[in-house]
C-alpha atoms as a PDB file:
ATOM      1  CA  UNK A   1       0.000   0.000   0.000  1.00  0.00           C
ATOM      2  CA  UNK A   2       1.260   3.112  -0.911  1.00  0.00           C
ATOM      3  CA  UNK A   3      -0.161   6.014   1.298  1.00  0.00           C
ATOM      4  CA  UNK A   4      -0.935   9.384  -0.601  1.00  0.00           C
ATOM      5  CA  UNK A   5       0.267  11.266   2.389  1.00  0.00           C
ATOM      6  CA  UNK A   6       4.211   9.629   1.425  1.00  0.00           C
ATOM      7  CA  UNK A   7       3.111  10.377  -2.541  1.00  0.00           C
ATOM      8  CA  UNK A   8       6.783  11.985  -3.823  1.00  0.00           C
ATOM      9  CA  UNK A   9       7.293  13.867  -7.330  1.00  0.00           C
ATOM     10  CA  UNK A  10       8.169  12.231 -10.330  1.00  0.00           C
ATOM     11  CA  UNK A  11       6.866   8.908  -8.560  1.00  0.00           C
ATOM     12  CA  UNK A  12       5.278   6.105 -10.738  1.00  0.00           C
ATOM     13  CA  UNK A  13       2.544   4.237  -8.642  1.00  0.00           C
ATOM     14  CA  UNK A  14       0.782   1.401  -8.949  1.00  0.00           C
ATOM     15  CA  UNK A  15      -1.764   0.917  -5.759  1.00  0.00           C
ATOM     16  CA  UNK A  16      -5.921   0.784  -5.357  1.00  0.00           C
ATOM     17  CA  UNK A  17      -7.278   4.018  -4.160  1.00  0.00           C
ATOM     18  CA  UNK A  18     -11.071   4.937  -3.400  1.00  0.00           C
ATOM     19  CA  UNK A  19     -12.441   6.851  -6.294  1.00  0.00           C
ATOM     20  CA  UNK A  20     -14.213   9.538  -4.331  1.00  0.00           C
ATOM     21  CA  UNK A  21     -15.421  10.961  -7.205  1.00  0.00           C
ATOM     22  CA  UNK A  22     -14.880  11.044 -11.424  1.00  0.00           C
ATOM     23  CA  UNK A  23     -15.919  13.789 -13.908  1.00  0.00           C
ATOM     24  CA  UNK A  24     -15.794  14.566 -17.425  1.00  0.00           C
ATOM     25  CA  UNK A  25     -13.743  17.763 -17.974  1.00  0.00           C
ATOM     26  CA  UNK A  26     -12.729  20.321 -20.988  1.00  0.00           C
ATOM     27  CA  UNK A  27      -9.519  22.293 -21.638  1.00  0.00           C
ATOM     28  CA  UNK A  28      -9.386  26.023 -22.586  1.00  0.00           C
ATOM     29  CA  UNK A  29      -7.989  24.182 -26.082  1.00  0.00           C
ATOM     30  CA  UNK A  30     -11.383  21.865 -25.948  1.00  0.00           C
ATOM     31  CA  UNK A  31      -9.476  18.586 -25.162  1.00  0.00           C
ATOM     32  CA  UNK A  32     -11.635  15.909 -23.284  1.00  0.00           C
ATOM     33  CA  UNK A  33      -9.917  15.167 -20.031  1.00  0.00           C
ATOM     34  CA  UNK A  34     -11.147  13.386 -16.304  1.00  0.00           C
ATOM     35  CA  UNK A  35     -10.776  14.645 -13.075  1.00  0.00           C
ATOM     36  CA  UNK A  36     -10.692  11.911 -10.007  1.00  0.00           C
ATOM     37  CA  UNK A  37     -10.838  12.163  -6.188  1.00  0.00           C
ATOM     38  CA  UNK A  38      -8.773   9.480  -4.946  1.00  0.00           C
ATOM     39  CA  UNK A  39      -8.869   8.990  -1.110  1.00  0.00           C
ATOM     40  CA  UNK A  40      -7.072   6.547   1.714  1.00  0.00           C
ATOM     41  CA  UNK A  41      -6.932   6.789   5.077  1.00  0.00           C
ATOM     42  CA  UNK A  42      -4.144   9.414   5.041  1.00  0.00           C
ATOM     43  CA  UNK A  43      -5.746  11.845   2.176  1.00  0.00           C
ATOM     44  CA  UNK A  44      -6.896  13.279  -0.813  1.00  0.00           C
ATOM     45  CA  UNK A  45      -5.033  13.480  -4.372  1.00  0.00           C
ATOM     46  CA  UNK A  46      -6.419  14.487  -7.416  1.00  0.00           C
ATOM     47  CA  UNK A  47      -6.196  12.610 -10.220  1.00  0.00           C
ATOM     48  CA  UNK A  48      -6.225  13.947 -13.884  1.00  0.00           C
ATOM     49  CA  UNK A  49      -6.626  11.429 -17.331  1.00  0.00           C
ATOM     50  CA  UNK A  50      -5.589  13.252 -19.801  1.00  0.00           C
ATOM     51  CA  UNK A  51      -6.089  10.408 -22.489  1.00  0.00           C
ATOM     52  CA  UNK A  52      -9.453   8.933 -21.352  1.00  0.00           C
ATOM     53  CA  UNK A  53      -9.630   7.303 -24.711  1.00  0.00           C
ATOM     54  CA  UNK A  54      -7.168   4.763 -24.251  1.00  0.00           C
ATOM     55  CA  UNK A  55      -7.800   1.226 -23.669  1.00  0.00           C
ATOM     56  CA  UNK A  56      -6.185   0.983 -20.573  1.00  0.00           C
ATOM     57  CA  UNK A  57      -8.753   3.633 -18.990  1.00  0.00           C
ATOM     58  CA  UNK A  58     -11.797   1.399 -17.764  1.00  0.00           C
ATOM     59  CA  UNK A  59     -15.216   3.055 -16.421  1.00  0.00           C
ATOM     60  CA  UNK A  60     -15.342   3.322 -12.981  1.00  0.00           C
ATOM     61  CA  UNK A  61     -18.103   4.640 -10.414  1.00  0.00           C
ATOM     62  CA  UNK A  62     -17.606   7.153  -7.696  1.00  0.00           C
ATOM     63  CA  UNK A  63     -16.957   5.040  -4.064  1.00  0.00           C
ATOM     64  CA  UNK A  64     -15.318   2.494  -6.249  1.00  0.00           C
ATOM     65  CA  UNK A  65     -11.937   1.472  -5.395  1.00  0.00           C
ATOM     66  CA  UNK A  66      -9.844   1.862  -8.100  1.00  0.00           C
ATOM     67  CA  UNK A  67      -6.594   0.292  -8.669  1.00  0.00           C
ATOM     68  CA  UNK A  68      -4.260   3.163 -10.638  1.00  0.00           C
ATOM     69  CA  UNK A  69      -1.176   3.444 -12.495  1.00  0.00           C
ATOM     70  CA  UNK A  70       0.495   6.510 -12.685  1.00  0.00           C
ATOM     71  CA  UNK A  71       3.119   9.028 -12.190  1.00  0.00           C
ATOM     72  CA  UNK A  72       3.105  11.870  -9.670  1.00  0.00           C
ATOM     73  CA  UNK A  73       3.818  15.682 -10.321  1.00  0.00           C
ATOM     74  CA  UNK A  74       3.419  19.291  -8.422  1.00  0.00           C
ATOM     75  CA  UNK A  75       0.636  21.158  -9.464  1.00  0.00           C
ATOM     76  CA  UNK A  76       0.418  24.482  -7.578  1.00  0.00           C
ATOM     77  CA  UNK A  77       2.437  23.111  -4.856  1.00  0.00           C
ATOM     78  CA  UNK A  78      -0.236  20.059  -4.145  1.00  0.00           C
ATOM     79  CA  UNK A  79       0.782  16.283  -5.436  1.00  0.00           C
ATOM     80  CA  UNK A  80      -0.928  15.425  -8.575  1.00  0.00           C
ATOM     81  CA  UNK A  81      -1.796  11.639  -9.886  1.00  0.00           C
ATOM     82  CA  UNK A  82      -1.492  11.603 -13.657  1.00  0.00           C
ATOM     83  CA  UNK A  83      -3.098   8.517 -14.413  1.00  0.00           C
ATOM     84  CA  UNK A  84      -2.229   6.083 -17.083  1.00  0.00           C
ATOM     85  CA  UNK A  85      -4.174   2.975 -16.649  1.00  0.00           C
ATOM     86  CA  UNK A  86      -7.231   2.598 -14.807  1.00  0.00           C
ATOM     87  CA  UNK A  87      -9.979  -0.201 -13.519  1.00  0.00           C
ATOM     88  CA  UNK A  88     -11.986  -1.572 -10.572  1.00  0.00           C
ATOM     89  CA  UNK A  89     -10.196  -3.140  -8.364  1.00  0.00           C
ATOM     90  CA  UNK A  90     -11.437  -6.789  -7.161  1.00  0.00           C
ATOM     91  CA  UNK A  91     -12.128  -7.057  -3.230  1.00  0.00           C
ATOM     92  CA  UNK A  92      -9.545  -9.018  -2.599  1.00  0.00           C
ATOM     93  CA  UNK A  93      -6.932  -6.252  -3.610  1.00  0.00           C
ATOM     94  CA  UNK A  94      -7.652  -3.673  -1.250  1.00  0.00           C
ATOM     95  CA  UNK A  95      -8.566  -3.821   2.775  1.00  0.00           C
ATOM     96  CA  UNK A  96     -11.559  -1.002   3.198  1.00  0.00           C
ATOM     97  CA  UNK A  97      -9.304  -0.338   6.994  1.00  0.00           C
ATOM     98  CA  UNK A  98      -6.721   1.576   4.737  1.00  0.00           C
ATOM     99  CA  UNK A  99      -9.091   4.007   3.013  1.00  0.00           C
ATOM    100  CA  UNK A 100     -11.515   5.650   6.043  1.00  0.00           C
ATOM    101  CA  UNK A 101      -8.929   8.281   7.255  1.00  0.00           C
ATOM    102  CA  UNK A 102      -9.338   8.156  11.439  1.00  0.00           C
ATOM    103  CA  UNK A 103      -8.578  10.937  13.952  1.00  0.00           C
ATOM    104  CA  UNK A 104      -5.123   9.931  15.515  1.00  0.00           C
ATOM    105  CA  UNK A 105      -6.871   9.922  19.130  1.00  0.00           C
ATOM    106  CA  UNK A 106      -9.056   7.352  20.747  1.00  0.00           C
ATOM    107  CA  UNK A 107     -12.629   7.737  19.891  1.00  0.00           C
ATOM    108  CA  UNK A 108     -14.106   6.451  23.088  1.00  0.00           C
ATOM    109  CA  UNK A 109     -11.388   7.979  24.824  1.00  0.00           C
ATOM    110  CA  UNK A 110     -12.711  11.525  23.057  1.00  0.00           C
ATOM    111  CA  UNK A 111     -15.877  10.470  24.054  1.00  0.00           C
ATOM    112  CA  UNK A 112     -15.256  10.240  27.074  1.00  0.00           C
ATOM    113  CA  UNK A 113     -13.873  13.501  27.274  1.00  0.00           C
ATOM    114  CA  UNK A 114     -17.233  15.185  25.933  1.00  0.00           C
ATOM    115  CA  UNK A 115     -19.110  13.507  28.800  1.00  0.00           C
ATOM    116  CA  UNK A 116     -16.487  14.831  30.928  1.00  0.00           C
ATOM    117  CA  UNK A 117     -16.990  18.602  29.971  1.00  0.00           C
ATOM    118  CA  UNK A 118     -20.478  17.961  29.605  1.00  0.00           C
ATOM    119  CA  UNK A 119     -20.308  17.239  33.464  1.00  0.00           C
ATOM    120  CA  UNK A 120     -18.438  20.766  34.110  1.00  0.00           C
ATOM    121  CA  UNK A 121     -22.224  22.370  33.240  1.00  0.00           C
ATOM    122  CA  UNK A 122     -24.384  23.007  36.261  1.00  0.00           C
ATOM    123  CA  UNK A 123     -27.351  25.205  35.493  1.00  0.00           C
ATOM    124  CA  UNK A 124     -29.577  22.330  35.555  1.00  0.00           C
ATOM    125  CA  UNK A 125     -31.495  22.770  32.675  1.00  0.00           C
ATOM    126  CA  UNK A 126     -28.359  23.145  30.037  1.00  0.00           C
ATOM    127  CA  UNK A 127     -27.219  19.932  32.254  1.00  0.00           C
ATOM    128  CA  UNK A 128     -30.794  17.957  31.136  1.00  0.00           C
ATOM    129  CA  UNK A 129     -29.959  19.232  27.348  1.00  0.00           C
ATOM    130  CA  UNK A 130     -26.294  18.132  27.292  1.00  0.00           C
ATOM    131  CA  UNK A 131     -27.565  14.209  29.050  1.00  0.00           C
ATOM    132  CA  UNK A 132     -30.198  14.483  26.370  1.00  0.00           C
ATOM    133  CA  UNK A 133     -27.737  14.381  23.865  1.00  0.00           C
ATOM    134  CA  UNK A 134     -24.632  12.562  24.942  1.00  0.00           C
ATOM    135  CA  UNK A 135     -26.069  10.233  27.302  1.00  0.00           C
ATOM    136  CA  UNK A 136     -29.906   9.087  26.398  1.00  0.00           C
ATOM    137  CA  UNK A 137     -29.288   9.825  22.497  1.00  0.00           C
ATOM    138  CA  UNK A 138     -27.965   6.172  21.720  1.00  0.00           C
ATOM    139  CA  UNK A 139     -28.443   7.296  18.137  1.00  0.00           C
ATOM    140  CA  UNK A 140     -27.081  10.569  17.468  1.00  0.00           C
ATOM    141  CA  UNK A 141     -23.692   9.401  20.045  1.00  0.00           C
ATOM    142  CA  UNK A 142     -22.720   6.664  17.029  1.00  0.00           C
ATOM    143  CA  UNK A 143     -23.274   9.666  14.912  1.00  0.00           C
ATOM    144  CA  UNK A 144     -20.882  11.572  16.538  1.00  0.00           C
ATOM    145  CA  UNK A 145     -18.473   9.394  16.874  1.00  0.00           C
ATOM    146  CA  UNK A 146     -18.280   8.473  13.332  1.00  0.00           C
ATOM    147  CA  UNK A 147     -18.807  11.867  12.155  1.00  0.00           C
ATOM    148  CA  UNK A 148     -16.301  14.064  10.255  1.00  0.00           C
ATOM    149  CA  UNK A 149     -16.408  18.229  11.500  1.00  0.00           C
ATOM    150  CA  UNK A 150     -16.024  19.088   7.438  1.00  0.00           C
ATOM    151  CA  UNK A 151     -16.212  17.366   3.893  1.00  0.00           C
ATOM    152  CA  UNK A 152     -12.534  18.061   3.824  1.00  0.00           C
ATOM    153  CA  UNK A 153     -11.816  21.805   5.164  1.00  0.00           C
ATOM    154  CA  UNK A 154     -10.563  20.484   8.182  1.00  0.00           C
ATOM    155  CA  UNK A 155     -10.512  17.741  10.338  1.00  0.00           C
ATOM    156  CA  UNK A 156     -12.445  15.644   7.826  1.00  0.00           C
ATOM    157  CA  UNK A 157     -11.668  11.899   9.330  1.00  0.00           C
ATOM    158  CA  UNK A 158     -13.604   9.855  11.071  1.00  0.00           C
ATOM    159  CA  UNK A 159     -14.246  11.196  15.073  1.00  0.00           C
ATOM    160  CA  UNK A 160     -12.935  14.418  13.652  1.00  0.00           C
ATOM    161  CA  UNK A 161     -16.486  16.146  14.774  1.00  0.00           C
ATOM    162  CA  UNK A 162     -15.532  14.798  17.941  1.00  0.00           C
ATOM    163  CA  UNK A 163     -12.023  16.078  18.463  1.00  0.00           C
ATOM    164  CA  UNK A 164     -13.344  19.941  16.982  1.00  0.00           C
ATOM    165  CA  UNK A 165     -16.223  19.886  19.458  1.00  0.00           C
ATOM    166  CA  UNK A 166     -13.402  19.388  22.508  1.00  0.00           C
ATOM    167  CA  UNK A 167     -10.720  21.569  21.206  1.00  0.00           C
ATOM    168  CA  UNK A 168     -13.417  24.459  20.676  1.00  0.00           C
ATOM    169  CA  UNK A 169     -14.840  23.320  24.068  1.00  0.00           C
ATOM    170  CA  UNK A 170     -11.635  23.661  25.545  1.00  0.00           C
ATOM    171  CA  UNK A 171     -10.598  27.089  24.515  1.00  0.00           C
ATOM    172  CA  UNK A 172     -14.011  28.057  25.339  1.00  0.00           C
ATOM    173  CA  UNK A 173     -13.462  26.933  29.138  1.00  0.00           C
ATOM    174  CA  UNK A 174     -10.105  28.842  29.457  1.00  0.00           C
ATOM    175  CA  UNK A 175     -11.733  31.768  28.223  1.00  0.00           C
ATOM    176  CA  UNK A 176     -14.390  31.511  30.834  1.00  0.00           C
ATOM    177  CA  UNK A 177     -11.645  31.699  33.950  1.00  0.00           C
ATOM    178  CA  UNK A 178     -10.131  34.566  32.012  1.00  0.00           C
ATOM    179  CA  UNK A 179     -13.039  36.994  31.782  1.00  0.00           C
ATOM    180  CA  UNK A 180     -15.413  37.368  34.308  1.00  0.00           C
ATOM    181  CA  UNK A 181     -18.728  37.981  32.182  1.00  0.00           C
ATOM    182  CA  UNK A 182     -18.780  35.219  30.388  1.00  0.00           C
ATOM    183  CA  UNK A 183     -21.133  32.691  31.561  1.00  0.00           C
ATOM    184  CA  UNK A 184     -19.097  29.020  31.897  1.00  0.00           C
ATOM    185  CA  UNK A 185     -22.512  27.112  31.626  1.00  0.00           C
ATOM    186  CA  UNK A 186     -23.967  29.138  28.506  1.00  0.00           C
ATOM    187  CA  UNK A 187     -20.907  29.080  26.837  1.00  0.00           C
ATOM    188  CA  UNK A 188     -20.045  25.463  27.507  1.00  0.00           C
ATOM    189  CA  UNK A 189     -23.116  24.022  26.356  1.00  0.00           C
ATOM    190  CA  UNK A 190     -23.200  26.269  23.295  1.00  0.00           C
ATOM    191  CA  UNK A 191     -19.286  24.697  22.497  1.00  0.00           C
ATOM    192  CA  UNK A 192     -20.707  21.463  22.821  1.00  0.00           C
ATOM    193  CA  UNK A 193     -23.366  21.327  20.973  1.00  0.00           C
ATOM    194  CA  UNK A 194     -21.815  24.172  18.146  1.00  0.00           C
ATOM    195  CA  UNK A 195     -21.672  21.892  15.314  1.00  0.00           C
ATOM    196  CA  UNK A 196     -23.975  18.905  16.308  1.00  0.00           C
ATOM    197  CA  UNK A 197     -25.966  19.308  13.104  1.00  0.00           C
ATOM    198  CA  UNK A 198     -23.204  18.257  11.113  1.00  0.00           C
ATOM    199  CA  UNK A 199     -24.620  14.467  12.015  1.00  0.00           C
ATOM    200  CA  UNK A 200     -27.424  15.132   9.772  1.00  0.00           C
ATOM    201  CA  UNK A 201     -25.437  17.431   7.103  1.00  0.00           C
ATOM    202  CA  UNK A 202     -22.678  15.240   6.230  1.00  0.00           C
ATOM    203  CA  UNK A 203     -23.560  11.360   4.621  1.00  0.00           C
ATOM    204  CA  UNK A 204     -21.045   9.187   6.891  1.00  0.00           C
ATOM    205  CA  UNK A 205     -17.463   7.661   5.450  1.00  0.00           C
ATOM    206  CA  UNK A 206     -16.627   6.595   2.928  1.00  0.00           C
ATOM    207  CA  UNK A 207     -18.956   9.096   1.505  1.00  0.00           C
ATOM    208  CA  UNK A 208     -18.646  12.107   3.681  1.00  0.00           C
ATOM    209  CA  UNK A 209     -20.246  14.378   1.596  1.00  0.00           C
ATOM    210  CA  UNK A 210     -23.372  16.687   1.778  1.00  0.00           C
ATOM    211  CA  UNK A 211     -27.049  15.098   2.569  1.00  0.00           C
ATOM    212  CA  UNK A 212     -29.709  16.758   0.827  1.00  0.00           C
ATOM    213  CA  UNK A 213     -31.078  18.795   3.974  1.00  0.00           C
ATOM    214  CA  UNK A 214     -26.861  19.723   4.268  1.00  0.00           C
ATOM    215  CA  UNK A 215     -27.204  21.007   1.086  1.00  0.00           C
ATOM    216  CA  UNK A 216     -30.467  22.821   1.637  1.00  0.00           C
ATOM    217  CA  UNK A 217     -30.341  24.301   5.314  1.00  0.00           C
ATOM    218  CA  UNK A 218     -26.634  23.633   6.541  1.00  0.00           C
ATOM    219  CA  UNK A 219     -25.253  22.491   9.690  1.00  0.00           C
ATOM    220  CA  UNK A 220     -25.901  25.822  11.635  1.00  0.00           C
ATOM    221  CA  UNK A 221     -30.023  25.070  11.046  1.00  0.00           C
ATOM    222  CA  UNK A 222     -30.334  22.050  11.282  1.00  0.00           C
ATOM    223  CA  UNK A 223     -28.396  22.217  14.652  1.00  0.00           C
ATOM    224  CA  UNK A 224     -30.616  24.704  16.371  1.00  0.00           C
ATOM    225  CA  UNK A 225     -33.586  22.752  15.124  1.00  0.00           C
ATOM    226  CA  UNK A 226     -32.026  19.789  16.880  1.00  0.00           C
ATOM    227  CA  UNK A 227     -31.593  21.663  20.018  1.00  0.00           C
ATOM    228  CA  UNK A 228     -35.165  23.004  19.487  1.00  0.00           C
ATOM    229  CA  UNK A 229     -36.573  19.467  19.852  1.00  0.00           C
ATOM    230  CA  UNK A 230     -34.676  18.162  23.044  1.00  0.00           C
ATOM    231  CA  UNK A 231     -35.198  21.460  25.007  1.00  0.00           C
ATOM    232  CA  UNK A 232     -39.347  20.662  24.146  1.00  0.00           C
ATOM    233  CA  UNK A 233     -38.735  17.622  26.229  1.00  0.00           C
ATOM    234  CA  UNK A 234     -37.136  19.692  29.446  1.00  0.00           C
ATOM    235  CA  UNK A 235     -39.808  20.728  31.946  1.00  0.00           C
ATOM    236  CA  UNK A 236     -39.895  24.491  32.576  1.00  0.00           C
ATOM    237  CA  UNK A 237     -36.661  25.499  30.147  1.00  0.00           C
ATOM    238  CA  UNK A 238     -36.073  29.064  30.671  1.00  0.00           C
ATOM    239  CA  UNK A 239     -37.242  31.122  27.601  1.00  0.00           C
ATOM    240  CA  UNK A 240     -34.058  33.530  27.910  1.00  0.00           C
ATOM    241  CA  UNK A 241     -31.757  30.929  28.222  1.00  0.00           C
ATOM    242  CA  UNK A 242     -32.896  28.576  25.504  1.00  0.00           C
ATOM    243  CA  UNK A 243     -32.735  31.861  22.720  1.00  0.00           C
ATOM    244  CA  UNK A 244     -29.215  32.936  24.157  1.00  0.00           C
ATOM    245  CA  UNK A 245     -28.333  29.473  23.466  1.00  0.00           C
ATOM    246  CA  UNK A 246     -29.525  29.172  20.124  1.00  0.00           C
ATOM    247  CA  UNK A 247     -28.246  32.275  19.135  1.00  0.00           C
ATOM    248  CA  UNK A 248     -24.693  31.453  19.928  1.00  0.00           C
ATOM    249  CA  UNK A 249     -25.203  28.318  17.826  1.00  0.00           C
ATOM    250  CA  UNK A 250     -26.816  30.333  14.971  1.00  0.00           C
ATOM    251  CA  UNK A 251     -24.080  32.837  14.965  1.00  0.00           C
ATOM    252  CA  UNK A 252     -21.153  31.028  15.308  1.00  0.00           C
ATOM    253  CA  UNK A 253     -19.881  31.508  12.454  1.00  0.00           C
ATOM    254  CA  UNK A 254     -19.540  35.041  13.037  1.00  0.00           C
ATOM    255  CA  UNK A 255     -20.516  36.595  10.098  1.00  0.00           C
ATOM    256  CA  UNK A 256     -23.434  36.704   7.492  1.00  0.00           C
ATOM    257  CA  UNK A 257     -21.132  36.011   4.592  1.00  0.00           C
ATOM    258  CA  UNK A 258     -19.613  32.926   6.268  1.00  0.00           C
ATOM    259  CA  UNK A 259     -22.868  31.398   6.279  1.00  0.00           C
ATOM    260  CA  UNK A 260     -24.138  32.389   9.895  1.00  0.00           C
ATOM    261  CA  UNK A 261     -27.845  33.331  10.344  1.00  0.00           C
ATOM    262  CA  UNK A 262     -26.781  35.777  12.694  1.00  0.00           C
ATOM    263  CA  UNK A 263     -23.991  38.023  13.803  1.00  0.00           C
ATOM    264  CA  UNK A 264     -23.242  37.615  17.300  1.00  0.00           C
ATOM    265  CA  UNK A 265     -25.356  39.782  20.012  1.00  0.00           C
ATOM    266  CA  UNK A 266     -24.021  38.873  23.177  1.00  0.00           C
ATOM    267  CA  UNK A 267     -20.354  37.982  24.501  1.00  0.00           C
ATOM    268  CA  UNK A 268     -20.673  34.026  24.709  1.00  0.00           C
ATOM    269  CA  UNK A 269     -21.096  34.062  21.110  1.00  0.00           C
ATOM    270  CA  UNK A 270     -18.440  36.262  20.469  1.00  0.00           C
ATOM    271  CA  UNK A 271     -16.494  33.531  22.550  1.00  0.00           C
ATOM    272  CA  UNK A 272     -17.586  30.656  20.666  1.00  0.00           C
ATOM    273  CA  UNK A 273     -16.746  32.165  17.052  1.00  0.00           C
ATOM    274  CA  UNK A 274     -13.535  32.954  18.050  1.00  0.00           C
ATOM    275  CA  UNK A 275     -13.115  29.301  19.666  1.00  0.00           C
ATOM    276  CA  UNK A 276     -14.620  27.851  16.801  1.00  0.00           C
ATOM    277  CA  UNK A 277     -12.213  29.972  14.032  1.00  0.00           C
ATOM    278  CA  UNK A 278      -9.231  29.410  16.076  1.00  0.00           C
ATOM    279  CA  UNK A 279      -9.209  25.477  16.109  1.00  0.00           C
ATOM    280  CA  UNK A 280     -10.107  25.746  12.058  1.00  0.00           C
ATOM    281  CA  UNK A 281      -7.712  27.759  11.230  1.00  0.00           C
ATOM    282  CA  UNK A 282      -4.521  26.104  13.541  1.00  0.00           C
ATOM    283  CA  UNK A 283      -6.193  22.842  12.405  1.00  0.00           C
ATOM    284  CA  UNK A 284      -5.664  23.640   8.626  1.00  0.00           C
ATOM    285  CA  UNK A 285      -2.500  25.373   9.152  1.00  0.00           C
ATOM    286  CA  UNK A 286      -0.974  21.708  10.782  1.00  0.00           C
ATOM    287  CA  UNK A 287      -2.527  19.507   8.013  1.00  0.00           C
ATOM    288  CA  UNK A 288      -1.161  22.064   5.602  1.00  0.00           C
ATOM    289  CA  UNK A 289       1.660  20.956   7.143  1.00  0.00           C
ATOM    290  CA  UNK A 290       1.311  17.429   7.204  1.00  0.00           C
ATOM    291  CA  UNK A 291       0.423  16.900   3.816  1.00  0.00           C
ATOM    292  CA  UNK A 292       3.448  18.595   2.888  1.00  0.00           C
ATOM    293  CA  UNK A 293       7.473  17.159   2.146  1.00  0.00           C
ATOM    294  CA  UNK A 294       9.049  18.061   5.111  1.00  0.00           C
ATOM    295  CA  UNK A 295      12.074  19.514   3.556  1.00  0.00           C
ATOM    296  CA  UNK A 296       9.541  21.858   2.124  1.00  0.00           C
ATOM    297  CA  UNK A 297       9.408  25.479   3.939  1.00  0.00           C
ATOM    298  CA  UNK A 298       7.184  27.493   2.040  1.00  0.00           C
ATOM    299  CA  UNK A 299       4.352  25.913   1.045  1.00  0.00           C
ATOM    300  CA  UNK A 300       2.675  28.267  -1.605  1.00  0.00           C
ATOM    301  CA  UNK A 301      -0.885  29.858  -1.360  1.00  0.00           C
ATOM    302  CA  UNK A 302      -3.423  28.487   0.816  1.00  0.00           C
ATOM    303  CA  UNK A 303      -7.084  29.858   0.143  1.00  0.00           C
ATOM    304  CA  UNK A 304      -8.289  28.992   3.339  1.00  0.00           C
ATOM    305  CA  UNK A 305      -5.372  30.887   5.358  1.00  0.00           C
ATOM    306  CA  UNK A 306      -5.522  33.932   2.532  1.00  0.00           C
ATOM    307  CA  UNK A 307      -1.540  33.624   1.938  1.00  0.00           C
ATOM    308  CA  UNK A 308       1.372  32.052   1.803  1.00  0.00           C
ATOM    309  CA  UNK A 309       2.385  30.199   4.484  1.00  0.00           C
ATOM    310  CA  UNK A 310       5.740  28.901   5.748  1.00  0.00           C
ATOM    311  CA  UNK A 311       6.843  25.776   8.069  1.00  0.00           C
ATOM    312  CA  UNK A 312       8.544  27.221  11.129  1.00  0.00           C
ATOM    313  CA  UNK A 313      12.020  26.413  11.497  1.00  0.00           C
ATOM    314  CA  UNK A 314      13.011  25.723  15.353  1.00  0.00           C
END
């Protein structure tokens, strides 16, 4: 097996990948080319046939694995499969293990964790919401703990919703003992439960992409709807509390453009966009990283960071 993550220039491969997905494509000179997503448990790489035409180029179906030959070049600073034969691989070629990409940390451990902070939460009603979710909700817990926090932004893996929610949760509690009006419990909860709707906007592995209610409401709606339901079931949920709540979890994002309903009206949701930005943003920056040769320093333009970024040399 030959993990995309140790893919080197000028490489010729010959391994089974997971076709993610496979599209029909057109110059600017109107040549007829295809564009592949190919996928293991350590990445992404995208795959270009530039002779599709050729006998050794055999259909294939997205979430098919694939076994590809090839040769490996830069393209704007990213590994790039040029693909010279191509055809459905039989099962026993490939072991489905090496393709789901998995957080590094224990699941249950993670878990674990949640339940943990979860516990930290007092104000008895946010306390009855949290249980209602990561204790009595058998369902939406193996959810979780398969889930990914993006399609592939960041921390797209399986239990990677699980280790966003804690890091966000845990920047969240240090802000709490570092200024006084922010309220632990509110802000807590709202950490906790910030991207919980991405169980029902992402399709799990190995498909992890959008569902059609993803598509047509987003994580950040169908979230607060989910929230909306369990707090029905809790006797005597305070009115105030249940729409400061929801509003940090509709504007967590931070602002309109970046998809949130809201921009944020009071200071736990200032809190929890910042938490929530900071663990994207260090989280791409170190898979940036990652992905890249590590005799590399700069590693070119990064849309998501809005520059060019550099490895740190210590």
């Amino acid at each position: 097996m030959r993990y995309i993550k140790d893919l080197k220039e000028g490489e010729r491969v010959s391994c089974v990948y997971l076709s993610k997905h496979r599209i029909s494509a057109t110059t600017r000179n109107g040549k007829t080319y295809e564009s592949l997503i190919l996928q293991d448990k350590t990445g992404q790489v995208d795959g270009k046939i530039w002779e599709p035409d050729s006998p050794a180029i055999e259909d294939t179906s997205d979430l098919d694995y694939v076994a590809v030959n090839g040769e490996v070049v830069i393209y704007n600073s990213q590994p790039q499969l040029n693909i010279k034969r191509i055809r459905k691989a039989s099962e026993d070629e490939y072991d489905p293990a090496d393709y789901l990409p998995v957080s590094e940390r224990n699941i249950d451990e993670m878990y674990n964790e949640v339940l943990s902070l979860s516990n930290t939460v007092k104000e008895p009603h946010l306390n009855a919401l949290l249980k209602g979710f990561f204790v009595e909700d058998s369902e939406f817990i193996t959810k979780l703990k398969r889930g990914s926090a993006a399609k592939s932004v960041h921390q797209a893996f399986v239990g990677g919703l699980l280790e966003h929610t804690i890091n966000v949760a845990r920047i969240c509690e240090f802000l709490s003992t570092r200024y006084k009006d922010l309220d632990h419990d509110l802000l807590l909860t709202a950490a906790l439960l910030h991207d919980i709707g991405k169980t029902e906007e992402l399709s799990p592995f190995p498909e992890n992409d959008y569902t059609d209610s993803g598509n047509m409401m987003g994580h950040i709606v169908i979230g607060t709807m989910m929230i909306d339901r369990k707090i029905d079931r809790i006797p005597d949920f305070p009115k105030l509390l249940k729409t400061e709540l929801e509003h940090c979890i509709l504007a967590h994002h931070g602002e309109l453009e970046y998809g949130s309903p809201k921009v944020p009206a009071i200071i736990e949701a200032v809190a929890l966009n910042f938490a929530d930005n900071t663990d994207a943003k260090l989280t791409i920056f170190s898979e940036a990283l990652s992905a890249a040769p590590g005799d590399m320093k700069w590693l070119g333009f990064n849309k998501l960071l809005s520059g060019n970024i550099r490895r740190t040399e210590v």
